[in-house]
PDB file of N, CA and C in Angstrom:
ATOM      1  N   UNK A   1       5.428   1.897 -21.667  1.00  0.00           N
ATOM      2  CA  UNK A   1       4.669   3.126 -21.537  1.00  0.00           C
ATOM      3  C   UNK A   1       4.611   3.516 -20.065  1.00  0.00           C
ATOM      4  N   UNK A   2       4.445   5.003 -19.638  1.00  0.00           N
ATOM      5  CA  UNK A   2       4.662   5.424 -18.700  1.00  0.00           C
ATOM      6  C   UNK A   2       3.319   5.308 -17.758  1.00  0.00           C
ATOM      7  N   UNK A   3       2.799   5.015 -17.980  1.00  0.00           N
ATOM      8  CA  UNK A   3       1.150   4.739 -17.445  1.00  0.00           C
ATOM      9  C   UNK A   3       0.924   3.048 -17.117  1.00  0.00           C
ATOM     10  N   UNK A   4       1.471   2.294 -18.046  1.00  0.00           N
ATOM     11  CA  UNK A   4       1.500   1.101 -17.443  1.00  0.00           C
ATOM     12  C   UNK A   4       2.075   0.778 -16.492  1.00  0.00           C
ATOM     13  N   UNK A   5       3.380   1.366 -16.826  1.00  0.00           N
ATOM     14  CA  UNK A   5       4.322   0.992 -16.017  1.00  0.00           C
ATOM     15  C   UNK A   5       3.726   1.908 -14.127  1.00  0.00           C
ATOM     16  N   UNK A   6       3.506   3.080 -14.346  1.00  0.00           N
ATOM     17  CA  UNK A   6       2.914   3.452 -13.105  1.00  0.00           C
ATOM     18  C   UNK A   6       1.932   2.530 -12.333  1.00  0.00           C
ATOM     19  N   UNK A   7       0.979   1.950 -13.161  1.00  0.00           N
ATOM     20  CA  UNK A   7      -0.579   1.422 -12.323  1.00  0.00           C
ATOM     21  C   UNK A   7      -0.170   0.264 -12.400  1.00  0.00           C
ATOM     22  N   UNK A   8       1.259  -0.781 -12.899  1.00  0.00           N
ATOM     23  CA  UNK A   8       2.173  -2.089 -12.600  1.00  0.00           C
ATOM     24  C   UNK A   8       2.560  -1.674 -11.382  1.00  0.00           C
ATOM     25  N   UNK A   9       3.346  -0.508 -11.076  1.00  0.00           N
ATOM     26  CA  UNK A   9       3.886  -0.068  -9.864  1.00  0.00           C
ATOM     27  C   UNK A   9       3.080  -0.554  -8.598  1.00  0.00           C
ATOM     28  N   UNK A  10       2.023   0.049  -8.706  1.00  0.00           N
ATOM     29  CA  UNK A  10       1.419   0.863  -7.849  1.00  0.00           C
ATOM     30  C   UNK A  10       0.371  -0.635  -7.124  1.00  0.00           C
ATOM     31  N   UNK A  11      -0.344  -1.174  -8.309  1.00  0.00           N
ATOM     32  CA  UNK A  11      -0.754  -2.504  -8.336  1.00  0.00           C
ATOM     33  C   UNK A  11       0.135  -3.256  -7.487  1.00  0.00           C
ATOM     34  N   UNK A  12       1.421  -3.356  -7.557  1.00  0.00           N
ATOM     35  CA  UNK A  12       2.603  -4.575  -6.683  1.00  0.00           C
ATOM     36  C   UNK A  12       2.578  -4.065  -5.364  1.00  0.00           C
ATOM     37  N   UNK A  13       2.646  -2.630  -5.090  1.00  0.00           N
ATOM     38  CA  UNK A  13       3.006  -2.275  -3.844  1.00  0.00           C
ATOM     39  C   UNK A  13       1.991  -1.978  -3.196  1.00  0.00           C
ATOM     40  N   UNK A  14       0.103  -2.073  -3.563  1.00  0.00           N
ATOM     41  CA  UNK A  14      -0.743  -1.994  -3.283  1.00  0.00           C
ATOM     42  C   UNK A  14      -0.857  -3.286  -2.747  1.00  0.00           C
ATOM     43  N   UNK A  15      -0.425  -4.565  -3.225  1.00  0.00           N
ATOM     44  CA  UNK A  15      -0.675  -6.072  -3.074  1.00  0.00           C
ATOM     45  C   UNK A  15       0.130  -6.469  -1.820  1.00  0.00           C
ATOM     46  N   UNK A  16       1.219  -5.708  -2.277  1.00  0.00           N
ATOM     47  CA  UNK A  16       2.373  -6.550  -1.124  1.00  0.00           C
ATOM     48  C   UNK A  16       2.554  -5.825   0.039  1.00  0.00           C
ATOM     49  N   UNK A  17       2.197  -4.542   0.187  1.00  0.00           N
ATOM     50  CA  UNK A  17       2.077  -3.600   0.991  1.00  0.00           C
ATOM     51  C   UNK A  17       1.028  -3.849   1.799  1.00  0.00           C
ATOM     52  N   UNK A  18      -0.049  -4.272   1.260  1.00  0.00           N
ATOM     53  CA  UNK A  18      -1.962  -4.824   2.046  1.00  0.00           C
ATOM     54  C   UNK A  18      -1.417  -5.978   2.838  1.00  0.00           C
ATOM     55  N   UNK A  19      -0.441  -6.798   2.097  1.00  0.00           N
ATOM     56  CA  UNK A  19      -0.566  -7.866   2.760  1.00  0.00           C
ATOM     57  C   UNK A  19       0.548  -7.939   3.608  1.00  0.00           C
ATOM     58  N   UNK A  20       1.603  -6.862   3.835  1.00  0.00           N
ATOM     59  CA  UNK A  20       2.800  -7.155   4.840  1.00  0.00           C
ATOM     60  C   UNK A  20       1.643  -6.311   5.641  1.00  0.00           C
ATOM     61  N   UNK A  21       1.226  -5.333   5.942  1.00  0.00           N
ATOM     62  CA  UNK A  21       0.236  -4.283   6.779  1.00  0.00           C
ATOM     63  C   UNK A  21      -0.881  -5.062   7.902  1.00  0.00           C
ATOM     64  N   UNK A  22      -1.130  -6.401   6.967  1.00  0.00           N
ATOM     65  CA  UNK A  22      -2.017  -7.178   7.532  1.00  0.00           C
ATOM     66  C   UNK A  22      -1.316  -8.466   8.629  1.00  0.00           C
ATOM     67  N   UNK A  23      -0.578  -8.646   8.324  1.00  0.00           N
ATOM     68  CA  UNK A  23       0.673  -9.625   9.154  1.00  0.00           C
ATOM     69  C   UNK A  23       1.715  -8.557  10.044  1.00  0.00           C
ATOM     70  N   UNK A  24       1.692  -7.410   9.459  1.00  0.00           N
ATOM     71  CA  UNK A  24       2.923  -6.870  10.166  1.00  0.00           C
ATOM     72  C   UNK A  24       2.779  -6.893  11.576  1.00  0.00           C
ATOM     73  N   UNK A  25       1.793  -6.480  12.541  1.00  0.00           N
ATOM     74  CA  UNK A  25       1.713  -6.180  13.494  1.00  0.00           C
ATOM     75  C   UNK A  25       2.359  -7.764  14.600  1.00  0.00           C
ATOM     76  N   UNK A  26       1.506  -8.985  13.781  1.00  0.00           N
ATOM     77  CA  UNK A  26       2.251 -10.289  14.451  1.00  0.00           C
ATOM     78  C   UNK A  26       4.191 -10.447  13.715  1.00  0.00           C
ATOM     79  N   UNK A  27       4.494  -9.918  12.820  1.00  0.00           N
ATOM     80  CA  UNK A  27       5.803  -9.890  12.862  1.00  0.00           C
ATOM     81  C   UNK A  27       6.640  -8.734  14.031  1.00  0.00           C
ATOM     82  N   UNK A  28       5.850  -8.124  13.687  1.00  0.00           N
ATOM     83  CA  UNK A  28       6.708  -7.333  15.256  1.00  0.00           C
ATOM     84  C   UNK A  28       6.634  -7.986  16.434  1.00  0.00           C
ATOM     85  N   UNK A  29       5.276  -8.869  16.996  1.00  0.00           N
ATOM     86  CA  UNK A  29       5.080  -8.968  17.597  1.00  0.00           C
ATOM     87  C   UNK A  29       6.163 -10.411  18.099  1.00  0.00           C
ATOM     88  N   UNK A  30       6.717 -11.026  17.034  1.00  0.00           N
ATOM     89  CA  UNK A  30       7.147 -12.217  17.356  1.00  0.00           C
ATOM     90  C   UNK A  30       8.728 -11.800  17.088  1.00  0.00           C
ATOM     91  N   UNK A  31       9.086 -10.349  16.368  1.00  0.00           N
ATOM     92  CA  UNK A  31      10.430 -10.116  16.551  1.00  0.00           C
ATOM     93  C   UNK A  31      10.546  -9.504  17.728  1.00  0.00           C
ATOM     94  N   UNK A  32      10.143  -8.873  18.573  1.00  0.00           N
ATOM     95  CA  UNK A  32       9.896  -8.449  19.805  1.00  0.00           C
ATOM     96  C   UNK A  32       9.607  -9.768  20.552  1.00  0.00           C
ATOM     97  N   UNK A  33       9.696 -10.691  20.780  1.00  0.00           N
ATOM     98  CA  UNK A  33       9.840 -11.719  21.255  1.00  0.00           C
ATOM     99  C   UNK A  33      10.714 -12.401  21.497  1.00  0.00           C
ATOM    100  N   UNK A  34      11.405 -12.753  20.295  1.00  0.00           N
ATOM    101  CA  UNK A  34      12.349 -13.648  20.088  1.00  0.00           C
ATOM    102  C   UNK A  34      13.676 -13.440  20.168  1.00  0.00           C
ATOM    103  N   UNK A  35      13.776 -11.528  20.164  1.00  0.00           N
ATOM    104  CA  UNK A  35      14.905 -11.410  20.543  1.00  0.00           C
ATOM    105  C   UNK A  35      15.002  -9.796  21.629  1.00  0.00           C
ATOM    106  N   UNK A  36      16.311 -10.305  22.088  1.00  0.00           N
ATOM    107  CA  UNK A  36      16.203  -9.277  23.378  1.00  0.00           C
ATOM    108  C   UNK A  36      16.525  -7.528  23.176  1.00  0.00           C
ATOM    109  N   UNK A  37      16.991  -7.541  21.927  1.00  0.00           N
ATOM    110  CA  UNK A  37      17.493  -6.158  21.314  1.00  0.00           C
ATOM    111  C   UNK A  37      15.850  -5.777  20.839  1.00  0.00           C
ATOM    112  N   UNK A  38      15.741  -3.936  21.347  1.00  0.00           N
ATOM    113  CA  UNK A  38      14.954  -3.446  20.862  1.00  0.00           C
ATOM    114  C   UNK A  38      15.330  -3.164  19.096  1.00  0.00           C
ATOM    115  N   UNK A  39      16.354  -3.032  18.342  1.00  0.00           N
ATOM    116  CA  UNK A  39      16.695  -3.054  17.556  1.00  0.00           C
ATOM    117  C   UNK A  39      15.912  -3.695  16.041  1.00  0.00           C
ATOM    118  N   UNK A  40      15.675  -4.521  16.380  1.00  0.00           N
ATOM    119  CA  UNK A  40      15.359  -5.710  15.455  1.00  0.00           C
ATOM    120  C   UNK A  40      13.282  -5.176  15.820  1.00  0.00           C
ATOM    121  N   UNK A  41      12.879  -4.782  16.468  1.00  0.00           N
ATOM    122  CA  UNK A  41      11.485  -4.329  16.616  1.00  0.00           C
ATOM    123  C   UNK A  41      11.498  -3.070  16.391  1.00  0.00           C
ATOM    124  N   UNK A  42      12.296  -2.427  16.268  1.00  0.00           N
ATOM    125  CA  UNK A  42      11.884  -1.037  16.119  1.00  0.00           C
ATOM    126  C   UNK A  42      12.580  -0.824  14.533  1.00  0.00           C
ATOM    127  N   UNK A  43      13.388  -1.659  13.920  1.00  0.00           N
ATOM    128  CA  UNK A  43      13.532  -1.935  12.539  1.00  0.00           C
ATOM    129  C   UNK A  43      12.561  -2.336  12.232  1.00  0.00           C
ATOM    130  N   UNK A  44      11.545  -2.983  12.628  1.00  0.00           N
ATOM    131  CA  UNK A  44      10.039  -3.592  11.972  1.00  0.00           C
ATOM    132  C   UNK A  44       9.220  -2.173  11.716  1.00  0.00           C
ATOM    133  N   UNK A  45       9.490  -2.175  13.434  1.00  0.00           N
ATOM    134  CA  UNK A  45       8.342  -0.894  12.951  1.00  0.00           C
ATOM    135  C   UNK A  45       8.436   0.398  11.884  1.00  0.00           C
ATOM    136  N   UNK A  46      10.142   0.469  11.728  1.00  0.00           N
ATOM    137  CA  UNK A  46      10.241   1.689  11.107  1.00  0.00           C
ATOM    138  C   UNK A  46       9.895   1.147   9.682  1.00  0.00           C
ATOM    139  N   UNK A  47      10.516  -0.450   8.939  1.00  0.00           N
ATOM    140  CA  UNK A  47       9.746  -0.547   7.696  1.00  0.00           C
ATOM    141  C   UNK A  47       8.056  -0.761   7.557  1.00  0.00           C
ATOM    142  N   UNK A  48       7.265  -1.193   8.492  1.00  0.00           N
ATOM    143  CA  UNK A  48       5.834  -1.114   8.491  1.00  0.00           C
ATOM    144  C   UNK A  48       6.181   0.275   8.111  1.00  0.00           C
ATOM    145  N   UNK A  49       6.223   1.773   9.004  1.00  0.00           N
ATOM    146  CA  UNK A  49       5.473   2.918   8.665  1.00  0.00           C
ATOM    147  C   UNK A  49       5.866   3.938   7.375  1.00  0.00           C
ATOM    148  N   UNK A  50       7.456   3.039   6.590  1.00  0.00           N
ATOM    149  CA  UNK A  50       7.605   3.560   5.568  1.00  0.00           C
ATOM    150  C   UNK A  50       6.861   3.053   4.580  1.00  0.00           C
ATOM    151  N   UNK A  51       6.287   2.115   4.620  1.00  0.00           N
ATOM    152  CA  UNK A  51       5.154   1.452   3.904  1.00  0.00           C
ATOM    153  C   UNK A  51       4.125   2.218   3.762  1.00  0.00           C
ATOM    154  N   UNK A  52       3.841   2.723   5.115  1.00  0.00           N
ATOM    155  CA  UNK A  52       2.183   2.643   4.756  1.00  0.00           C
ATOM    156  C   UNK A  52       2.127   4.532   4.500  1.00  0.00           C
ATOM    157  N   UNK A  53       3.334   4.910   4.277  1.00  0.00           N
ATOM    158  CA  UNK A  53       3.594   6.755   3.903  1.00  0.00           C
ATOM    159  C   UNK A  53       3.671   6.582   2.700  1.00  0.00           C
ATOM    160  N   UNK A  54       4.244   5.080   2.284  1.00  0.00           N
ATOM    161  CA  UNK A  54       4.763   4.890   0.629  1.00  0.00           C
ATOM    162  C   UNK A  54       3.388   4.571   0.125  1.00  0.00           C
ATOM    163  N   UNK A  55       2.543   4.447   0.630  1.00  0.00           N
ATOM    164  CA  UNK A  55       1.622   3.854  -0.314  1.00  0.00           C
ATOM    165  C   UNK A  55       0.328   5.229  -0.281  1.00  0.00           C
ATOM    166  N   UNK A  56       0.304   5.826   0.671  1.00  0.00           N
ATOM    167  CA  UNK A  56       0.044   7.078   0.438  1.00  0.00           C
ATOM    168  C   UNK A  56       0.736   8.089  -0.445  1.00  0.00           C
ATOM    169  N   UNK A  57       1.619   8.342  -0.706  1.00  0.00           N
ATOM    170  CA  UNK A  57       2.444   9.190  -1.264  1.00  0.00           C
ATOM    171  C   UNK A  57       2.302   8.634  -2.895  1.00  0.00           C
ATOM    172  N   UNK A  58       2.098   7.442  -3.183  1.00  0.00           N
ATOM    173  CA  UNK A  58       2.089   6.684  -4.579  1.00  0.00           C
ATOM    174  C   UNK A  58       0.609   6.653  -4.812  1.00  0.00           C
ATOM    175  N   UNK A  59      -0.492   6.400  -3.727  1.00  0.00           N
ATOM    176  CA  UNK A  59      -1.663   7.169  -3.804  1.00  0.00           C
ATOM    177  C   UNK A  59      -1.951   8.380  -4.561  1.00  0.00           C
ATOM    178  N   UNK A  60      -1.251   9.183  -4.097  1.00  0.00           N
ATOM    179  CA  UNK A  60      -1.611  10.598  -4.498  1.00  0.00           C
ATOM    180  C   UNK A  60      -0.776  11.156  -5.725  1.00  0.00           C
ATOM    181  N   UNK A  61       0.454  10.560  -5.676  1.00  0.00           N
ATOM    182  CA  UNK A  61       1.030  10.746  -6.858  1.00  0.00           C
ATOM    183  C   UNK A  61       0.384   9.994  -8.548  1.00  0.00           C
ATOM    184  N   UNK A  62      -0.482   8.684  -7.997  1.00  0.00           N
ATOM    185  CA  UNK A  62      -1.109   8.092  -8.953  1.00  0.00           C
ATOM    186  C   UNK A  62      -2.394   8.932  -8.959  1.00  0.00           C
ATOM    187  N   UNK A  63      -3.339   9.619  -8.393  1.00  0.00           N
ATOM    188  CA  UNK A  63      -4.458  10.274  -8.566  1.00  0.00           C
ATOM    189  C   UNK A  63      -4.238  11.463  -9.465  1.00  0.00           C
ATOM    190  N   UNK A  64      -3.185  11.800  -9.492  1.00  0.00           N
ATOM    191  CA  UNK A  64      -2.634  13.427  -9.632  1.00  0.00           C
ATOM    192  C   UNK A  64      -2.301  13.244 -11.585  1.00  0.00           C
ATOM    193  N   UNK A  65      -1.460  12.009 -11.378  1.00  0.00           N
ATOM    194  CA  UNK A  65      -1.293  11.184 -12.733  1.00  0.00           C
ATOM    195  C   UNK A  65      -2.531  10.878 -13.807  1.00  0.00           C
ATOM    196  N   UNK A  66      -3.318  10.461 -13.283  1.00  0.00           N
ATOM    197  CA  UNK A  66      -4.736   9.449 -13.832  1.00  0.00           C
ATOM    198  C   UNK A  66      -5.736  10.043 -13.902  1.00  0.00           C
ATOM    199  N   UNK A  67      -5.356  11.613 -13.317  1.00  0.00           N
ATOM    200  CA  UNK A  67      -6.937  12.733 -13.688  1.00  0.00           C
ATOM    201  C   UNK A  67      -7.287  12.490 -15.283  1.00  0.00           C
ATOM    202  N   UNK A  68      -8.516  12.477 -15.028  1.00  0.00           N
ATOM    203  CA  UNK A  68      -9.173  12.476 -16.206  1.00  0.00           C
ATOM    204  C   UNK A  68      -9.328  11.346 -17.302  1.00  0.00           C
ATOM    205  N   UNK A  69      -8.222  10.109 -16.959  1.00  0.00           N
ATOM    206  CA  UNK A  69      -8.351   9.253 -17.628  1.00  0.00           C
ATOM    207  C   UNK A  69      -9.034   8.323 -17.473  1.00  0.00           C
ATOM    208  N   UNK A  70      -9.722   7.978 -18.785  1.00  0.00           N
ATOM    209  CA  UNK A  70     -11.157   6.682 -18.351  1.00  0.00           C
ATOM    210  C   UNK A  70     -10.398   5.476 -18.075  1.00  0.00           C
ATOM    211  N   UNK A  71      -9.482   5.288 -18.557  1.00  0.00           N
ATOM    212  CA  UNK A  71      -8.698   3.571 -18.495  1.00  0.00           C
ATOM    213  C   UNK A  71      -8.632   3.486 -17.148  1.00  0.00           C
ATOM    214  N   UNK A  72      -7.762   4.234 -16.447  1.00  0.00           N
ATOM    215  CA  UNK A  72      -7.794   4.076 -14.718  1.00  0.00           C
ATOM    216  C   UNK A  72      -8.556   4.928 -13.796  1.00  0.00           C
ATOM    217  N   UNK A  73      -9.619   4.289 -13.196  1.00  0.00           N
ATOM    218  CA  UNK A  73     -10.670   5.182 -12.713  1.00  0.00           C
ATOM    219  C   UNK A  73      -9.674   6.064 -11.267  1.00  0.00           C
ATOM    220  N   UNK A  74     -10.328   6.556 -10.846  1.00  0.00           N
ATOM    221  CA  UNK A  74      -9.799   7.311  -9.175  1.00  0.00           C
ATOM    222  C   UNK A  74     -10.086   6.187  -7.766  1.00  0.00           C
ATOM    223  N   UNK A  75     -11.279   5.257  -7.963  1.00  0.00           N
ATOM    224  CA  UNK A  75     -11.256   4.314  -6.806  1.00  0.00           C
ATOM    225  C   UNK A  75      -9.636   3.293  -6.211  1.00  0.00           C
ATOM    226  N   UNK A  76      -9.083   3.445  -7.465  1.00  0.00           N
ATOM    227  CA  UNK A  76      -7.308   2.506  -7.088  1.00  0.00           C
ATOM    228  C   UNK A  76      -6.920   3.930  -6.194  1.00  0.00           C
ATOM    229  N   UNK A  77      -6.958   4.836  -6.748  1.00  0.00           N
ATOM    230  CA  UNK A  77      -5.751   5.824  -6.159  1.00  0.00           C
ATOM    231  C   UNK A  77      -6.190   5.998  -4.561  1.00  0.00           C
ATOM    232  N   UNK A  78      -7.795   6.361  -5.072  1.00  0.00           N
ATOM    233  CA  UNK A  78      -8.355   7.019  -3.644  1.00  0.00           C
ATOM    234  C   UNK A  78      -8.721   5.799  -2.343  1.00  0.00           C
ATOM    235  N   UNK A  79      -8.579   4.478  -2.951  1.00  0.00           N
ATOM    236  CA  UNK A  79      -8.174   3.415  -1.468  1.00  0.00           C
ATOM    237  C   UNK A  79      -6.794   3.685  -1.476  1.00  0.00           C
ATOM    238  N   UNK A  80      -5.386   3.649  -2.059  1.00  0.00           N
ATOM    239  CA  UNK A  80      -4.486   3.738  -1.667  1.00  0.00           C
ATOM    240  C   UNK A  80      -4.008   4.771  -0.529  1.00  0.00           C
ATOM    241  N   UNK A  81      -4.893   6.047  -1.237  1.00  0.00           N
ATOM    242  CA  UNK A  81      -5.005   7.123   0.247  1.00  0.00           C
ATOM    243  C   UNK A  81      -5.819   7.168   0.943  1.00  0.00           C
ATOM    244  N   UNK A  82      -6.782   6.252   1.011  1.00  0.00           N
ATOM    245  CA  UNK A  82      -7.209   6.194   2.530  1.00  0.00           C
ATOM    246  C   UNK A  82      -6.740   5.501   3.420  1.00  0.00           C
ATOM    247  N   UNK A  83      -6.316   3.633   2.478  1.00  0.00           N
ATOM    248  CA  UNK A  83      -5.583   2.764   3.074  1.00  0.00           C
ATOM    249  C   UNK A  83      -4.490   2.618   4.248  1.00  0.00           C
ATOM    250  N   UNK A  84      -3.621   4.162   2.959  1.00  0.00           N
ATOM    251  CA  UNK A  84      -2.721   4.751   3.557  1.00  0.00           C
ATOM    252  C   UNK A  84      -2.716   5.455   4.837  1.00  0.00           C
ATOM    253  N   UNK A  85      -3.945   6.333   5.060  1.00  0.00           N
ATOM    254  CA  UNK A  85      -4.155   7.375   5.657  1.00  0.00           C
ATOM    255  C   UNK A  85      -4.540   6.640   7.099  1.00  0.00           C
ATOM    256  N   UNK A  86      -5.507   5.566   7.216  1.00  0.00           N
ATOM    257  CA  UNK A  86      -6.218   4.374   8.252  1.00  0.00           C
ATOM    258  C   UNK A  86      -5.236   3.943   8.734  1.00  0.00           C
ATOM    259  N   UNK A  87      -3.767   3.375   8.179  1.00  0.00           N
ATOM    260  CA  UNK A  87      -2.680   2.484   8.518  1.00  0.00           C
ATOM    261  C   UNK A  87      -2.117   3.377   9.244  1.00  0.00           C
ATOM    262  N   UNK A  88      -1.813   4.843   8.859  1.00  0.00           N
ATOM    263  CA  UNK A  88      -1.097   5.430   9.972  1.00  0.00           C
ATOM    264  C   UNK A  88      -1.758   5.542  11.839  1.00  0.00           C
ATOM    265  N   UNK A  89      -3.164   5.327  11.624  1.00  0.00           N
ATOM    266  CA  UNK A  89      -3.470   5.346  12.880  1.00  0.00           C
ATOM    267  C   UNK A  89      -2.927   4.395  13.495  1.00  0.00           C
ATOM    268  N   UNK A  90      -2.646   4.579  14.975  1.00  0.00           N
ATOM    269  CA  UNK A  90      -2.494   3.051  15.692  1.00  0.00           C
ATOM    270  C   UNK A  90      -3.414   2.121  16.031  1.00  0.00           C
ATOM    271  N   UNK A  91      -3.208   0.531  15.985  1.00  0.00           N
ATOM    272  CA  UNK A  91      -4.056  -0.148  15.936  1.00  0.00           C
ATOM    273  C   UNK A  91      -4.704  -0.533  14.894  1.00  0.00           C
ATOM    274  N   UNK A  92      -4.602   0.439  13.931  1.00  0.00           N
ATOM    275  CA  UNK A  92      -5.914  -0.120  12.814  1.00  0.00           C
ATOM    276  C   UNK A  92      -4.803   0.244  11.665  1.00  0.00           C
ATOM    277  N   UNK A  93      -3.723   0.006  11.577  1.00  0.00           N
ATOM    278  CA  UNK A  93      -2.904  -0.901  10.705  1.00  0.00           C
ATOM    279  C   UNK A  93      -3.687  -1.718   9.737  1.00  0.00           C
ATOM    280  N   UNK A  94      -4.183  -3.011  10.366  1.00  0.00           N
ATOM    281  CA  UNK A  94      -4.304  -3.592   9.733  1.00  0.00           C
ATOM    282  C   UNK A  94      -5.511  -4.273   8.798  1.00  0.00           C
ATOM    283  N   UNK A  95      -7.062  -2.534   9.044  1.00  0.00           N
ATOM    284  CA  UNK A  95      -7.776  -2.296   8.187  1.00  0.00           C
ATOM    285  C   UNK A  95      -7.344  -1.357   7.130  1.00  0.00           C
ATOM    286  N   UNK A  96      -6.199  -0.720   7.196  1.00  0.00           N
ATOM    287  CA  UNK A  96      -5.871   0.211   6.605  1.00  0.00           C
ATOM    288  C   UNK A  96      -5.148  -1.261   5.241  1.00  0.00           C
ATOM    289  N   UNK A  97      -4.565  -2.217   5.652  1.00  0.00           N
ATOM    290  CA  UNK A  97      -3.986  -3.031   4.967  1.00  0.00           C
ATOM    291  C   UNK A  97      -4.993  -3.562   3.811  1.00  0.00           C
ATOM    292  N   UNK A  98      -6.010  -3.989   4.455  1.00  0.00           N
ATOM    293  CA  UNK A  98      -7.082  -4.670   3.592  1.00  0.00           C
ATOM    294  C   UNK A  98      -7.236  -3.395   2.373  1.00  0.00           C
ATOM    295  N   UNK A  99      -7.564  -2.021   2.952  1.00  0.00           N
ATOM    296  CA  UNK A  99      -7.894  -0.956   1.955  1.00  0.00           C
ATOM    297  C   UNK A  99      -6.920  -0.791   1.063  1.00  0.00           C
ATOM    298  N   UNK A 100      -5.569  -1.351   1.387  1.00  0.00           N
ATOM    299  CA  UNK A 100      -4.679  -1.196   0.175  1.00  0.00           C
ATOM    300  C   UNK A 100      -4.474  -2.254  -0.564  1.00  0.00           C
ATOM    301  N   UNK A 101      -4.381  -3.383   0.063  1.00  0.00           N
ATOM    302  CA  UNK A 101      -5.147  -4.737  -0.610  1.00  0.00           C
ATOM    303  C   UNK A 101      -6.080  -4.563  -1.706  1.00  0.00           C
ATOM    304  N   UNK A 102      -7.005  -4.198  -1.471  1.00  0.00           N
ATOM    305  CA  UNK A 102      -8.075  -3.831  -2.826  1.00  0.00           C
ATOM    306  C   UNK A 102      -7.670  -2.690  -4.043  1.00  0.00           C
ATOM    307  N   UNK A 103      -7.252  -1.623  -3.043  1.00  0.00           N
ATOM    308  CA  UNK A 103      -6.631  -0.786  -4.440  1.00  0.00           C
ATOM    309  C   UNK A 103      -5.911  -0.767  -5.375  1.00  0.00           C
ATOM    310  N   UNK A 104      -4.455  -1.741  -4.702  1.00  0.00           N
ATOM    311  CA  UNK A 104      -3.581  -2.446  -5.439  1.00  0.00           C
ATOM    312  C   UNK A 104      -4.054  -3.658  -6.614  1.00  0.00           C
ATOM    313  N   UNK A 105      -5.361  -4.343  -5.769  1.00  0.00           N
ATOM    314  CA  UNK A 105      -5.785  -4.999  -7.034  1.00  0.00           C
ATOM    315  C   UNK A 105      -6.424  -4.233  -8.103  1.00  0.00           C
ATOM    316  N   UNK A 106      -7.224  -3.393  -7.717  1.00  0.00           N
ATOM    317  CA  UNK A 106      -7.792  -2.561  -8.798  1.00  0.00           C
ATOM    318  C   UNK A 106      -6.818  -2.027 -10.105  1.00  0.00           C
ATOM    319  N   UNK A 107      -5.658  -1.872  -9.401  1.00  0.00           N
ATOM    320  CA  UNK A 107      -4.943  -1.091  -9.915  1.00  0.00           C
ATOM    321  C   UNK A 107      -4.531  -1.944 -11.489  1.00  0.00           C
ATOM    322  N   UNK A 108      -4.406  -3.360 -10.542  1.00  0.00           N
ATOM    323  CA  UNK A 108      -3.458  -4.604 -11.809  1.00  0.00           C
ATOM    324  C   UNK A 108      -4.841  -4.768 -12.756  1.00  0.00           C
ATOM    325  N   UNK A 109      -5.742  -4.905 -12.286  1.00  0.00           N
ATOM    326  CA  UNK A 109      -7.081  -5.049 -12.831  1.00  0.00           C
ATOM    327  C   UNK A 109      -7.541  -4.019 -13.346  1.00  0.00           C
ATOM    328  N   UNK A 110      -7.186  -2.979 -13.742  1.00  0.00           N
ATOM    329  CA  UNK A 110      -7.149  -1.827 -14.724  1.00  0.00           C
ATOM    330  C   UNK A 110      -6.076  -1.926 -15.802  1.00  0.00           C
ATOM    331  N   UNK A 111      -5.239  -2.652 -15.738  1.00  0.00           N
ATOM    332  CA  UNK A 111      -4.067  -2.730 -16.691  1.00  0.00           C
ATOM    333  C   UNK A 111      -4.818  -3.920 -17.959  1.00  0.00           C
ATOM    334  N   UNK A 112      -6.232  -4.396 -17.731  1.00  0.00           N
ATOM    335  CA  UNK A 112      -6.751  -5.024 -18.391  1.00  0.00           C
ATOM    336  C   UNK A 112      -7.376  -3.907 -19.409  1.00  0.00           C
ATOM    337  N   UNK A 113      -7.953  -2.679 -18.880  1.00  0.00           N
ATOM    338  CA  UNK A 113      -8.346  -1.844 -19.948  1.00  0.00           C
ATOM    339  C   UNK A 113      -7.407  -1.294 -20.704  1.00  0.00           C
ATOM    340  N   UNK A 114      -6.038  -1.048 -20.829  1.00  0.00           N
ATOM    341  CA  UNK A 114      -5.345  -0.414 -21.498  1.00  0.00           C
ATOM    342  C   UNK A 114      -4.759  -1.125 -22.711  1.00  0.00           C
ATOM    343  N   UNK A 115      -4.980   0.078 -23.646  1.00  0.00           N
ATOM    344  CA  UNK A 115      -4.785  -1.062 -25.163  1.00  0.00           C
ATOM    345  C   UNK A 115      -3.118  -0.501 -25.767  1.00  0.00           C
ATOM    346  N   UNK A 116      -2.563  -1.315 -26.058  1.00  0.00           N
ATOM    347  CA  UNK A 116      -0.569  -1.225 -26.310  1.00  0.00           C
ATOM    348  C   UNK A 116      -0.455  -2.496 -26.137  1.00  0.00           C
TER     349      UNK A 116
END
């Protein structure tokens, strides 16, 4: 079903997304270290910030989805876009991580109300 399968989505990349968001900043920090090519750090950085656009963008595409439905409330969607929205600032990455951390769980933890 197309609804599970969305708030499965959204749930994985809420989880794994919180938690690369929350480490990312020391992975740059130690690929920027370890090697002398800006290359390999500015490849970090560019997958950190497609992350944290992706999880906004799946935010809002899941809110837009889930109007009105009681099974998945709006608190998953609406941390994913704030999560999202916090991570783009600089520096605070990695409160923005925690906020998608939680939404993503919400999200898997709503797949408990749905009956199929």
């Amino acid at each position: 079903m197309k609804t599970k399968t969305l708030a499965l989505f959204s749930g994985i990349v809420g989880l794994v997304g919180g938690i690369l968001l929350l480490v990312g900043p020391f992975f740059i920090l130690g690929t920027a270290a370890a090697t002398a090519s800006s290359d390999a750090t500015a490849g970090s950085i560019l997958l950190l910030n497609a992350l944290k656009i992706a999880n906004l963008v799946l935010g809002i595409i899941a809110i837009v989805y889930y109007k009105g439905d009681e099974r998945v409330g709006v608190a998953p969607s609406e941390l994913l876009i704030v999560g999202g929205s916090v991570a783009i600032i600089p520096f605070l990455g990695w409160i923005g991580g925690i906020i998608v951390l939680i939404g993503g769980s919400l999200f898997l933890g709503s797949l408990k109300n749905e009956t199929n």
